[in-house]
PDB file of N, CA and C in Angstrom:
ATOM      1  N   UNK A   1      -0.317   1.015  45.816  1.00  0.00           N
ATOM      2  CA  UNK A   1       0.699   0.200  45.176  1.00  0.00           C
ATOM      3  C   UNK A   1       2.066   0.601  45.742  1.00  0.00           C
ATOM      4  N   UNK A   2       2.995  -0.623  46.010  1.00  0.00           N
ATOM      5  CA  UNK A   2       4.423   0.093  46.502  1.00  0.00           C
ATOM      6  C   UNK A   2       5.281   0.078  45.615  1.00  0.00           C
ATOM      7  N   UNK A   3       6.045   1.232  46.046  1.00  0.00           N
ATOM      8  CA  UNK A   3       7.451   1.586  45.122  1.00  0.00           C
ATOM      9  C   UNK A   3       7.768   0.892  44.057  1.00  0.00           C
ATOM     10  N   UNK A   4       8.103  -1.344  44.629  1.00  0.00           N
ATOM     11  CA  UNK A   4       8.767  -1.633  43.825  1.00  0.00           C
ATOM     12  C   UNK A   4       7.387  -2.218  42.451  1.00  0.00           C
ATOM     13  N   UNK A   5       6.336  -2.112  43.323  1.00  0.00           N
ATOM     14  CA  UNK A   5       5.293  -2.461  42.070  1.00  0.00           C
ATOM     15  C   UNK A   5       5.212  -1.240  40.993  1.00  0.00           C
ATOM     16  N   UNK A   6       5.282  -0.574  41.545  1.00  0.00           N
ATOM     17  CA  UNK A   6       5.216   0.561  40.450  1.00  0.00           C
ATOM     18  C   UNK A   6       6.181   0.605  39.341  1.00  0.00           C
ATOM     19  N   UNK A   7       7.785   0.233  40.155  1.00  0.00           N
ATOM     20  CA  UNK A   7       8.847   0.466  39.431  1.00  0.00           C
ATOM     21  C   UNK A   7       8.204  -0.911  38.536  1.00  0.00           C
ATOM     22  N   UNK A   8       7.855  -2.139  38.935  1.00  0.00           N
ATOM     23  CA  UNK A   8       7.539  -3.211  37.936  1.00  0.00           C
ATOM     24  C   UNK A   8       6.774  -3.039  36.532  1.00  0.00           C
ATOM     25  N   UNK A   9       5.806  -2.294  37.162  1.00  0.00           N
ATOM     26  CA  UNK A   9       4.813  -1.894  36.396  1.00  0.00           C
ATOM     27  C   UNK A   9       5.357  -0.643  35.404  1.00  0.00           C
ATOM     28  N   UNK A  10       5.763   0.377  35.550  1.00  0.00           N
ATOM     29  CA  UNK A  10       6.435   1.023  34.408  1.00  0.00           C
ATOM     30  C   UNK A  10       7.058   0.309  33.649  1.00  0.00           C
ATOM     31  N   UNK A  11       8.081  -0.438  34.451  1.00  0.00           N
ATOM     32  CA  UNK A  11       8.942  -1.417  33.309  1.00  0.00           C
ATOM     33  C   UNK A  11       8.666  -2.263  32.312  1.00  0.00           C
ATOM     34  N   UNK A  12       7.376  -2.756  32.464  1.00  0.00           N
ATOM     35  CA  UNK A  12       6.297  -3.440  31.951  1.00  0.00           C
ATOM     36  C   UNK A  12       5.816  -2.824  31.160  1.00  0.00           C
ATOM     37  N   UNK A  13       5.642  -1.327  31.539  1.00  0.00           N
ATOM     38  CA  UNK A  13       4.800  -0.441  30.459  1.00  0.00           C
ATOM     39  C   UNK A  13       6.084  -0.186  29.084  1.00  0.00           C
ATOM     40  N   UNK A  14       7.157   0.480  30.159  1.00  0.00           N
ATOM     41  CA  UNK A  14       7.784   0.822  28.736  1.00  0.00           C
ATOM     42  C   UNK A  14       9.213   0.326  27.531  1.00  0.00           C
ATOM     43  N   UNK A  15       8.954  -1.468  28.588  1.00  0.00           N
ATOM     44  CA  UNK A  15      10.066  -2.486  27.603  1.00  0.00           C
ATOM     45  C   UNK A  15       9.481  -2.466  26.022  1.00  0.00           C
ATOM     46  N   UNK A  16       8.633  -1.962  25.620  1.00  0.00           N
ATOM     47  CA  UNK A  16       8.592  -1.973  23.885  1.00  0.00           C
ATOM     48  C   UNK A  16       9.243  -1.123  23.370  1.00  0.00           C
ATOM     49  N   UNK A  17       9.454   0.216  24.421  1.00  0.00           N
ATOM     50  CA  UNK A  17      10.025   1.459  23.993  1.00  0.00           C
ATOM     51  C   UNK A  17      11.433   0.711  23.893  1.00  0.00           C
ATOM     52  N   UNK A  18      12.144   0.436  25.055  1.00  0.00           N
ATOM     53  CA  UNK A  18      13.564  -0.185  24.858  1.00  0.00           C
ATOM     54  C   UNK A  18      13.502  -1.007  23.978  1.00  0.00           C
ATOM     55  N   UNK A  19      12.928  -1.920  23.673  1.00  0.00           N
ATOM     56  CA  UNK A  19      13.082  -3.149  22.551  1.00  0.00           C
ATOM     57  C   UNK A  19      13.665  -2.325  21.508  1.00  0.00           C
ATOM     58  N   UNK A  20      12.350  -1.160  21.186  1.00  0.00           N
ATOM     59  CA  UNK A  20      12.426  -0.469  19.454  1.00  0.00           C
ATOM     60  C   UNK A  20      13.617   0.093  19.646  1.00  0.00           C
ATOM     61  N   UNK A  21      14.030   0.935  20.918  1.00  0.00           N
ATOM     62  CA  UNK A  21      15.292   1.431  20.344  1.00  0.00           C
ATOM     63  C   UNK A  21      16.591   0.719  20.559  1.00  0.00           C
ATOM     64  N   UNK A  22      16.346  -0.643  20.897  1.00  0.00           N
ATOM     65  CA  UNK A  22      17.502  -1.810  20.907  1.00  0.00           C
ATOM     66  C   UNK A  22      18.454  -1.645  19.390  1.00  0.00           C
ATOM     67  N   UNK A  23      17.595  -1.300  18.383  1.00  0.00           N
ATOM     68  CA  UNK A  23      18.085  -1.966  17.414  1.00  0.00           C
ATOM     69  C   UNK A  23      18.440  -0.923  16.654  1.00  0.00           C
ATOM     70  N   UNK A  24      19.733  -0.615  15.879  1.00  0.00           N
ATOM     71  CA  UNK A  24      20.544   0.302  15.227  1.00  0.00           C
ATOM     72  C   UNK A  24      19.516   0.787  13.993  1.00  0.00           C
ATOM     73  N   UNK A  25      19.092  -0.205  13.393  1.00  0.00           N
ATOM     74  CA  UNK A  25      18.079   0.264  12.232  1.00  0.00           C
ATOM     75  C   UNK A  25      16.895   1.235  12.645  1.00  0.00           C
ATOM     76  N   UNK A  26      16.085   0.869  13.277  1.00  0.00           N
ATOM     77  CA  UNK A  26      14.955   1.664  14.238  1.00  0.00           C
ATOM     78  C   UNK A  26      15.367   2.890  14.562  1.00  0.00           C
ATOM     79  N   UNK A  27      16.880   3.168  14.749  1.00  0.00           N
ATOM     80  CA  UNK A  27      17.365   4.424  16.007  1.00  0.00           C
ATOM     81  C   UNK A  27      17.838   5.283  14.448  1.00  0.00           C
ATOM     82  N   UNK A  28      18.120   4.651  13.723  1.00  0.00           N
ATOM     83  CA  UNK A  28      18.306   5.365  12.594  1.00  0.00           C
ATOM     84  C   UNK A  28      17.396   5.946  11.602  1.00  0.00           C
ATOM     85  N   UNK A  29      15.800   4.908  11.779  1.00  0.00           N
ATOM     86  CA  UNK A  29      14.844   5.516  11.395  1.00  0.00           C
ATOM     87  C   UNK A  29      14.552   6.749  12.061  1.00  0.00           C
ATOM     88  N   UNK A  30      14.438   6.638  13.542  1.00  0.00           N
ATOM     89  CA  UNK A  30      13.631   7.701  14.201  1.00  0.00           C
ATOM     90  C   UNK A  30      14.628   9.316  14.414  1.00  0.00           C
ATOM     91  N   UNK A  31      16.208   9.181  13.670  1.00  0.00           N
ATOM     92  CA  UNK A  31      16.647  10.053  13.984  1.00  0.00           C
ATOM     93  C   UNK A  31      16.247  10.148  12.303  1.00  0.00           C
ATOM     94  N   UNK A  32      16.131  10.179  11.286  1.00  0.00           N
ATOM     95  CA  UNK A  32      15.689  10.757  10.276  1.00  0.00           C
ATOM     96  C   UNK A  32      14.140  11.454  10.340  1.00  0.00           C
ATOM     97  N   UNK A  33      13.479  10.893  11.087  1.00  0.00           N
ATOM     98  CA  UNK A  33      12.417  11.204  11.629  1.00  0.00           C
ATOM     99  C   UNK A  33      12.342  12.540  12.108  1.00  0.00           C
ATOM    100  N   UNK A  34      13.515  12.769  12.877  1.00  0.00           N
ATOM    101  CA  UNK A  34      13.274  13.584  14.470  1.00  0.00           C
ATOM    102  C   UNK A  34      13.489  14.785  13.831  1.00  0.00           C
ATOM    103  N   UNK A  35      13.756  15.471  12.444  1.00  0.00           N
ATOM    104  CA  UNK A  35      13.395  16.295  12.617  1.00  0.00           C
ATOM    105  C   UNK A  35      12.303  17.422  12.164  1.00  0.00           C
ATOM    106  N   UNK A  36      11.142  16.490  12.206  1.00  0.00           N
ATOM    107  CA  UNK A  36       9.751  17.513  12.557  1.00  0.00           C
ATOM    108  C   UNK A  36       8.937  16.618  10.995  1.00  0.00           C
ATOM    109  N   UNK A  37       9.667  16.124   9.717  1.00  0.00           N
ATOM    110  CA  UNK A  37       9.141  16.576   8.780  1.00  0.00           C
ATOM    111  C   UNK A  37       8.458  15.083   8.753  1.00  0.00           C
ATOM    112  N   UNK A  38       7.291  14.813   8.698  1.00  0.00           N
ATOM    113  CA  UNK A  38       6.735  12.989   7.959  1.00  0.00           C
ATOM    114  C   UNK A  38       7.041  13.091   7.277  1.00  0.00           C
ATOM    115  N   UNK A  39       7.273  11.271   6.723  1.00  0.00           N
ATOM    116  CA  UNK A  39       8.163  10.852   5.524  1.00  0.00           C
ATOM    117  C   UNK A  39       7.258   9.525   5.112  1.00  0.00           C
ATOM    118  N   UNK A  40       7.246   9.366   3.663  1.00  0.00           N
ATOM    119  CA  UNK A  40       6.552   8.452   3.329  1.00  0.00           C
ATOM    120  C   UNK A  40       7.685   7.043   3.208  1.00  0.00           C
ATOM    121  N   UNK A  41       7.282   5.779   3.497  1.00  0.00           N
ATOM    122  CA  UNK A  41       8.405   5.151   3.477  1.00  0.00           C
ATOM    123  C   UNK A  41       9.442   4.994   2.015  1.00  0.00           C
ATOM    124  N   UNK A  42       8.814   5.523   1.201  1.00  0.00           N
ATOM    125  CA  UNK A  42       9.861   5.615   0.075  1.00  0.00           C
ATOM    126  C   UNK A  42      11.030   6.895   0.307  1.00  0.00           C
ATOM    127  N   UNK A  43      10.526   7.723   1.076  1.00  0.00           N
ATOM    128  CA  UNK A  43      11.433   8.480   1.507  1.00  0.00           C
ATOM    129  C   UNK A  43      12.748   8.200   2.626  1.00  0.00           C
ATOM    130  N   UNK A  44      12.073   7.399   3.066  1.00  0.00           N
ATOM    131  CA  UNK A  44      12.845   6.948   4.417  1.00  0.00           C
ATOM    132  C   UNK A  44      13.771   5.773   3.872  1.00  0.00           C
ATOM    133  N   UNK A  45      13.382   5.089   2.508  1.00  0.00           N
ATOM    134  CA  UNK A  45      14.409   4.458   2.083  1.00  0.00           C
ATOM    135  C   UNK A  45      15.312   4.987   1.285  1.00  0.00           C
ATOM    136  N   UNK A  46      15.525   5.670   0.832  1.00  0.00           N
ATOM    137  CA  UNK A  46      16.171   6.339  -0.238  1.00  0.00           C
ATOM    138  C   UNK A  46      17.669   6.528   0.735  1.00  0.00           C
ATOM    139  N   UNK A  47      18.995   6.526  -0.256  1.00  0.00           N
ATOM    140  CA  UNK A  47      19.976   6.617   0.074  1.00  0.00           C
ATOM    141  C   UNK A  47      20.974   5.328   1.610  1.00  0.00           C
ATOM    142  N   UNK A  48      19.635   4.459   1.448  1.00  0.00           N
ATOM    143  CA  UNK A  48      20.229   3.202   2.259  1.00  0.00           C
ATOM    144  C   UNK A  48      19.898   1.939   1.533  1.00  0.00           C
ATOM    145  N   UNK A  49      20.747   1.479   2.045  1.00  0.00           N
ATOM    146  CA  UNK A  49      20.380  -0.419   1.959  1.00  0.00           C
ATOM    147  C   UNK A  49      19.044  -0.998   1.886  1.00  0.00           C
ATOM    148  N   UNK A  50      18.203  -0.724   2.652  1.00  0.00           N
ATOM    149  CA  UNK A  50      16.818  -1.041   2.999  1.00  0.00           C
ATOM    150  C   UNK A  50      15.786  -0.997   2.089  1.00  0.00           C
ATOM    151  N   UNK A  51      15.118  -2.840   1.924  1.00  0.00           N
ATOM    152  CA  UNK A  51      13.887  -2.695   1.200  1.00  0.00           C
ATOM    153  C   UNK A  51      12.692  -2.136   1.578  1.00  0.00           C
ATOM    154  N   UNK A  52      11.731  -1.659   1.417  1.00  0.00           N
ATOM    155  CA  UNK A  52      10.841  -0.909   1.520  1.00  0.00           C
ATOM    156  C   UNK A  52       9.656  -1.925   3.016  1.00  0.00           C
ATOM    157  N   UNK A  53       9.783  -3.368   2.330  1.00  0.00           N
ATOM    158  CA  UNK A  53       9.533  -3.741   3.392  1.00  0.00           C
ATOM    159  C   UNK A  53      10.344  -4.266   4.631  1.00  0.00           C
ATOM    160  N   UNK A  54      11.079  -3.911   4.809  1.00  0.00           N
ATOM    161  CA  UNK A  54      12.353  -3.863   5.870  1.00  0.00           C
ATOM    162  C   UNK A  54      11.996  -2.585   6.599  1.00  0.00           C
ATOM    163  N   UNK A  55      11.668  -1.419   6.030  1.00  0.00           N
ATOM    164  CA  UNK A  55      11.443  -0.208   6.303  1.00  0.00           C
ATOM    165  C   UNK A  55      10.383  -0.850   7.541  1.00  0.00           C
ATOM    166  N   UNK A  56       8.956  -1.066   6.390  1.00  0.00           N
ATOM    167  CA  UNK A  56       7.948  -1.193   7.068  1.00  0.00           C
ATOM    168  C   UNK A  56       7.507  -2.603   8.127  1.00  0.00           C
ATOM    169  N   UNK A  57       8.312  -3.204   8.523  1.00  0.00           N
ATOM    170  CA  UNK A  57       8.720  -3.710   9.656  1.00  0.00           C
ATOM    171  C   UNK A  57       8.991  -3.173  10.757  1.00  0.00           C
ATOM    172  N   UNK A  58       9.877  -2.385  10.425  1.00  0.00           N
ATOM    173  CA  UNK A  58      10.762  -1.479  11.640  1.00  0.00           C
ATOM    174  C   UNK A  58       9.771  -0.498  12.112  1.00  0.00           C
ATOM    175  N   UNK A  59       9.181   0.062  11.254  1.00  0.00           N
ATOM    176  CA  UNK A  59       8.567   1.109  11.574  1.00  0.00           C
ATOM    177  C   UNK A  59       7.184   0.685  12.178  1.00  0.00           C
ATOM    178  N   UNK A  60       6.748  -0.874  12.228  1.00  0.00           N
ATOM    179  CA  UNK A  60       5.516  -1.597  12.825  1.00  0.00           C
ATOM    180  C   UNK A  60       6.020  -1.425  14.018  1.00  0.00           C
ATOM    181  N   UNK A  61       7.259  -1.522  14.049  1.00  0.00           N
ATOM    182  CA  UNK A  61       7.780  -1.648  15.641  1.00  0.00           C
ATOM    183  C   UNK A  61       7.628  -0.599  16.614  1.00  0.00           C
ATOM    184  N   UNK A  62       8.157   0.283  15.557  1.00  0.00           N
ATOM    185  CA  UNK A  62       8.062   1.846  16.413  1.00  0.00           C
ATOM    186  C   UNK A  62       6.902   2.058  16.353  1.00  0.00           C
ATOM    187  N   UNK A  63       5.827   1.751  16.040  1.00  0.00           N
ATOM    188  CA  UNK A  63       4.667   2.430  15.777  1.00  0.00           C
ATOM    189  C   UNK A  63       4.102   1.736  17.063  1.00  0.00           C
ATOM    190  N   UNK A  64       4.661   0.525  17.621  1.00  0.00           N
ATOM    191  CA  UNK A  64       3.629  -0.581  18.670  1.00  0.00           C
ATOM    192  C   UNK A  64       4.371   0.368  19.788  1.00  0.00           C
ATOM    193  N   UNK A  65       5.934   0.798  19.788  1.00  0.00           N
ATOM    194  CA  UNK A  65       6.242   1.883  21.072  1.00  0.00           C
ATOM    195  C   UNK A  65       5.836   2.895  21.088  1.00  0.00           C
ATOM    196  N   UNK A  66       4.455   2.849  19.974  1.00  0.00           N
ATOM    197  CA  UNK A  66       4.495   4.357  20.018  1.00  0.00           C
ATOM    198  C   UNK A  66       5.583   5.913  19.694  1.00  0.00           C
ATOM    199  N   UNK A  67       6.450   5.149  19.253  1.00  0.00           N
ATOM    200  CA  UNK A  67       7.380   5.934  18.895  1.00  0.00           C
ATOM    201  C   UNK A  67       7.495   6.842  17.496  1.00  0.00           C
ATOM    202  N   UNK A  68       6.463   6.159  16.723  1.00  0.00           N
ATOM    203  CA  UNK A  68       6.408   6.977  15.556  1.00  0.00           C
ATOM    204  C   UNK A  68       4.297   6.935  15.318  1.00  0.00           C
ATOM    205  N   UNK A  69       4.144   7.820  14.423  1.00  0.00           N
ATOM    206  CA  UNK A  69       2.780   8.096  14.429  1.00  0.00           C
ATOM    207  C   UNK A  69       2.453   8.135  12.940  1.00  0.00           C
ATOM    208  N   UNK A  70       1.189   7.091  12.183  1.00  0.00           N
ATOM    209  CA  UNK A  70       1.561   7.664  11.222  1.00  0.00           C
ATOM    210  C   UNK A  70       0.041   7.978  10.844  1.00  0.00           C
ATOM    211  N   UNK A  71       0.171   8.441   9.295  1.00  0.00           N
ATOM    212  CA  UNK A  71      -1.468   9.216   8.611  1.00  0.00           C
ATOM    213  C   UNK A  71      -1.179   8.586   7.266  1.00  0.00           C
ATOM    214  N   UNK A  72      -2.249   8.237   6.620  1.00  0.00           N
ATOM    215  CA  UNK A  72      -2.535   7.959   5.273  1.00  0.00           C
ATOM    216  C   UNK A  72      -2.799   9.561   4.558  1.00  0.00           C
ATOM    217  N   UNK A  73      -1.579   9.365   3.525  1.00  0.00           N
ATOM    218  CA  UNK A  73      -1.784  11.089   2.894  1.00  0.00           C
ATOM    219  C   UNK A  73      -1.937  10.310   1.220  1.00  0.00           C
ATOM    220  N   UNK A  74      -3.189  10.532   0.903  1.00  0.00           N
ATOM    221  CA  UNK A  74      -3.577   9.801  -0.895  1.00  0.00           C
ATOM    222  C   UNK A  74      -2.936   8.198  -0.421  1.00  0.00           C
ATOM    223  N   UNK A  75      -2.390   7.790  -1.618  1.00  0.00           N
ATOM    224  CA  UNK A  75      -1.898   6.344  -1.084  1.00  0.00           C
ATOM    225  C   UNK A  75      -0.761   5.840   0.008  1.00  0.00           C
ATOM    226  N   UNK A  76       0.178   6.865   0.053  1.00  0.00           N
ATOM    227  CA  UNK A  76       1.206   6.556   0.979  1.00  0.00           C
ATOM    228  C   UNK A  76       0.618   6.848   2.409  1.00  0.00           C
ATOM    229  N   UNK A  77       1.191   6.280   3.363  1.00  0.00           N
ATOM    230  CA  UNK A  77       1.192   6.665   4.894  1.00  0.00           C
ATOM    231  C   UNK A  77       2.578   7.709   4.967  1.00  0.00           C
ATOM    232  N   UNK A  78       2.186   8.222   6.046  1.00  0.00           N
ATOM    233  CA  UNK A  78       3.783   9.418   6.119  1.00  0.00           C
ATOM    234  C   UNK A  78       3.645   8.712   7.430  1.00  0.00           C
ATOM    235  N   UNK A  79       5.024   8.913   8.133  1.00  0.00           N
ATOM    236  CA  UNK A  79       5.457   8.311   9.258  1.00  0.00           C
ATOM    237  C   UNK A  79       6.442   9.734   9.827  1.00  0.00           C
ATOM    238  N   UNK A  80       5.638   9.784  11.416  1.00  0.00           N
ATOM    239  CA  UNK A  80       6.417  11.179  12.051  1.00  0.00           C
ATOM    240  C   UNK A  80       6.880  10.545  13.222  1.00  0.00           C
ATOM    241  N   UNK A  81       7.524  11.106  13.954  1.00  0.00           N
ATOM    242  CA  UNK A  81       8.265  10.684  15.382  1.00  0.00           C
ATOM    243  C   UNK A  81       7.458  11.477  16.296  1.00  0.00           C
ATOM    244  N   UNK A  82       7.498  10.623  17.279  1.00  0.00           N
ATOM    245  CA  UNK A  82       6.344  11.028  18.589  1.00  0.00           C
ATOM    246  C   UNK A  82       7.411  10.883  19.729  1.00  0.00           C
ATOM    247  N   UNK A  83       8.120  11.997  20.260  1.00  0.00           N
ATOM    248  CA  UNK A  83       8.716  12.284  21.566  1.00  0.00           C
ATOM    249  C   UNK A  83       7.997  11.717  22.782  1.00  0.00           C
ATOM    250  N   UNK A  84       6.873  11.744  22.720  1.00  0.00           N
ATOM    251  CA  UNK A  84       5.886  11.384  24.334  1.00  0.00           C
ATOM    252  C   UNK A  84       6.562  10.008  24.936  1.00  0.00           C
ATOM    253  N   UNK A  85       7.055   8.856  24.296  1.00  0.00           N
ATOM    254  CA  UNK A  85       7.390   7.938  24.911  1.00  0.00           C
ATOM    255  C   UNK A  85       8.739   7.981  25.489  1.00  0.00           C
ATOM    256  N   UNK A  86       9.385   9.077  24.973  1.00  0.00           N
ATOM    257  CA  UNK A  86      10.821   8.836  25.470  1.00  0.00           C
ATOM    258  C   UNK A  86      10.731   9.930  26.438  1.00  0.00           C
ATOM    259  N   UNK A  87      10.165  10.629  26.164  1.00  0.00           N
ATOM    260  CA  UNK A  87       9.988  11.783  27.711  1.00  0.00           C
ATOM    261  C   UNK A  87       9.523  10.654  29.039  1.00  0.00           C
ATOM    262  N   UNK A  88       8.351   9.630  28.447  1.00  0.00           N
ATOM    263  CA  UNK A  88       7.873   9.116  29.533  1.00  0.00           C
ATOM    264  C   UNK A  88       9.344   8.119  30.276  1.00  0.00           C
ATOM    265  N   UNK A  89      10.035   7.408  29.152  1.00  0.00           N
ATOM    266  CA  UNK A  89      11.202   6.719  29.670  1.00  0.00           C
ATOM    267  C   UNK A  89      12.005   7.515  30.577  1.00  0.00           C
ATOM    268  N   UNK A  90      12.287   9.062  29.803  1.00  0.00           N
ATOM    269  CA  UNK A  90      13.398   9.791  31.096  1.00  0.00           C
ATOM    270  C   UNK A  90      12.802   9.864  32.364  1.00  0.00           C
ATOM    271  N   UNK A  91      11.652   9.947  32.622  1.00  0.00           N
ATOM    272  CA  UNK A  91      11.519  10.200  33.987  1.00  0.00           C
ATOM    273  C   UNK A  91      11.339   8.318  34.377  1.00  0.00           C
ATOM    274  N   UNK A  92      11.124   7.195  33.691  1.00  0.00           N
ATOM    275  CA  UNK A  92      11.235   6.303  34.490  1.00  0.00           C
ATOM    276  C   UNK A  92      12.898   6.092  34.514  1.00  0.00           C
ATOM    277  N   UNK A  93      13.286   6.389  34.151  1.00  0.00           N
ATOM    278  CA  UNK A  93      15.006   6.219  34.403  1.00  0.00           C
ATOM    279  C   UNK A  93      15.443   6.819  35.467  1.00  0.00           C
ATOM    280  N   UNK A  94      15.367   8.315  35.423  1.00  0.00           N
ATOM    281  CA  UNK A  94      15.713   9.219  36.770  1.00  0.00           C
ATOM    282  C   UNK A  94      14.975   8.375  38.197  1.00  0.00           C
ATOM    283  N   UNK A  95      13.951   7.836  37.988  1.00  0.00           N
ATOM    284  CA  UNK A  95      13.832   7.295  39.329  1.00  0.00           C
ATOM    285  C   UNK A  95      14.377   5.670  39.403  1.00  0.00           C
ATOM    286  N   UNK A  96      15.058   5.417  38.534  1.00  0.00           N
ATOM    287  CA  UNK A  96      15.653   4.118  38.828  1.00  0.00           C
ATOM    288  C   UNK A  96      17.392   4.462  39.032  1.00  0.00           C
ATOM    289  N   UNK A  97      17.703   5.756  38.609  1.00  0.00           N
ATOM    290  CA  UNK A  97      18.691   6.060  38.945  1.00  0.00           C
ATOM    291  C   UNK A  97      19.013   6.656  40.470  1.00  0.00           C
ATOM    292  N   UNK A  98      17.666   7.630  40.870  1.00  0.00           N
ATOM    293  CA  UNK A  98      17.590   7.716  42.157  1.00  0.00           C
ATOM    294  C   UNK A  98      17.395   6.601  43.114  1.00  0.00           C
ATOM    295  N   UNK A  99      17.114   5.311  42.741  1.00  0.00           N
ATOM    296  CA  UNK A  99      16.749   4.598  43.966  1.00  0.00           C
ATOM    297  C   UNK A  99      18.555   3.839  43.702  1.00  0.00           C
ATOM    298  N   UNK A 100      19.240   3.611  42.559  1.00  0.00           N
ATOM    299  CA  UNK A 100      20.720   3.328  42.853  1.00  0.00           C
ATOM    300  C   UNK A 100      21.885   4.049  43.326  1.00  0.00           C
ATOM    301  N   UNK A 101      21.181   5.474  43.535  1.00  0.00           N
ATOM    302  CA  UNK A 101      22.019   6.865  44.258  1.00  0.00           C
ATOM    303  C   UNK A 101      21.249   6.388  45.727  1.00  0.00           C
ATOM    304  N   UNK A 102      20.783   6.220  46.053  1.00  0.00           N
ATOM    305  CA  UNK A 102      19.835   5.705  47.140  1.00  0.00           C
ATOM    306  C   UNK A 102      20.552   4.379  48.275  1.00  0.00           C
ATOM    307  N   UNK A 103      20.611   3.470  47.328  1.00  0.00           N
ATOM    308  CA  UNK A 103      21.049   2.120  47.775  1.00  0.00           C
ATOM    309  C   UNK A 103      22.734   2.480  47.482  1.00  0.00           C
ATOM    310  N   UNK A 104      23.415   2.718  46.630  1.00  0.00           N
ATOM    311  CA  UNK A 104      24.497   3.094  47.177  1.00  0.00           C
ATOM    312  C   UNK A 104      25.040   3.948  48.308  1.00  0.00           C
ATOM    313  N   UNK A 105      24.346   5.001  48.837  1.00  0.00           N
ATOM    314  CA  UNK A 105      24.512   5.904  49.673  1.00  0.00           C
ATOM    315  C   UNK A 105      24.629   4.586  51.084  1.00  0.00           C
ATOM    316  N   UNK A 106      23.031   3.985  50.912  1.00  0.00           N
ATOM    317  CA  UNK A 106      23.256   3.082  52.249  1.00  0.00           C
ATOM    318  C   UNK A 106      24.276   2.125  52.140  1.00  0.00           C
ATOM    319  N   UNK A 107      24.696   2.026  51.174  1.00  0.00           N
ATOM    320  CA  UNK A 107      26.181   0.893  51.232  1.00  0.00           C
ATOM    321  C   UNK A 107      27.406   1.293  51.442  1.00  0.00           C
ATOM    322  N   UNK A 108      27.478   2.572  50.836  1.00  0.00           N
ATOM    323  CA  UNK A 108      29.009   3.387  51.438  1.00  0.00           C
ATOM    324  C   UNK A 108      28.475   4.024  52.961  1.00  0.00           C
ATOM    325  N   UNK A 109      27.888   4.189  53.339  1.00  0.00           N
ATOM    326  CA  UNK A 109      27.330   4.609  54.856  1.00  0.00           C
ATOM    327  C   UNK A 109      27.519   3.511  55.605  1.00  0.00           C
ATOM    328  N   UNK A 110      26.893   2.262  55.272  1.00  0.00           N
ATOM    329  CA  UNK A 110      27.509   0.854  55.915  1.00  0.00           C
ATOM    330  C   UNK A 110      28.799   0.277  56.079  1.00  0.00           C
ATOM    331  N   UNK A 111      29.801   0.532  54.916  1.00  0.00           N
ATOM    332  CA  UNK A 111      30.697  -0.009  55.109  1.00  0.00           C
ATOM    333  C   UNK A 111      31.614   1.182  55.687  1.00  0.00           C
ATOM    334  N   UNK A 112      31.418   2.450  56.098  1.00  0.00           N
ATOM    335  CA  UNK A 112      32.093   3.477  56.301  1.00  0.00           C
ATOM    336  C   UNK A 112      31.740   3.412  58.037  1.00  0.00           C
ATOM    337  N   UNK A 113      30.790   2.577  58.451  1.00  0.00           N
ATOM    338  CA  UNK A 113      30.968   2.473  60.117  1.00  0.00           C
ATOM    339  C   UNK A 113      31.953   1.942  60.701  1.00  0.00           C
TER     340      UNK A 113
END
């Protein structure tokens, strides 16, 4: 497969990840999330605006990026944050940043003849 299929194909893989964290609500779930403890969604609403199913919308979302993980504990689900997808995003970024450190180099090299 070449370069730019690959680069296609990641991008493909991980536009759900960008979608979920498009949105201010989501980024605010997963930083209540982030640090270590599952939360049942009554927890995760408490002290905001948000109906419970507003919660659990958002959190369908993150759950399709893989971004959050959850378990049935008695009746509630707890909902935890799963790092693996955004580790996988930094390294597809660094190489989309290297190939624009890349293509700029050949453009200031071009116009510098």
């Amino acid at each position: 497969m070449s370069a730019p299929d690959r680069l296609l194909a990641q991008r493909e893989r991980y536009a759900p990840v960008f979608h979920a964290l498009g949105d201010a609500t989501r980024l605010s779930l997963l930083a209540r999330l982030s640090d270590g403890a599952p939360c049942s969604i009554a927890k995760l609403t408490e002290d905001t605006k948000l109906t419970r199913q507003a919660v659990t919308k958002h959190l369908k979302v993150l759950e399709q990026a893989r971004l959050v993980r959850s378990a049935r504990q008695g009746r509630e689900s707890r909902f935890a944050f799963n790092p693996e997808p955004i580790d996988a995003v930094r390294g597809y970024l660094d190489l989309v940043s290297r190939q624009w450190d890349a293509a700029l180099d050949r453009l200031r090299r071009f116009v510098e003849r």
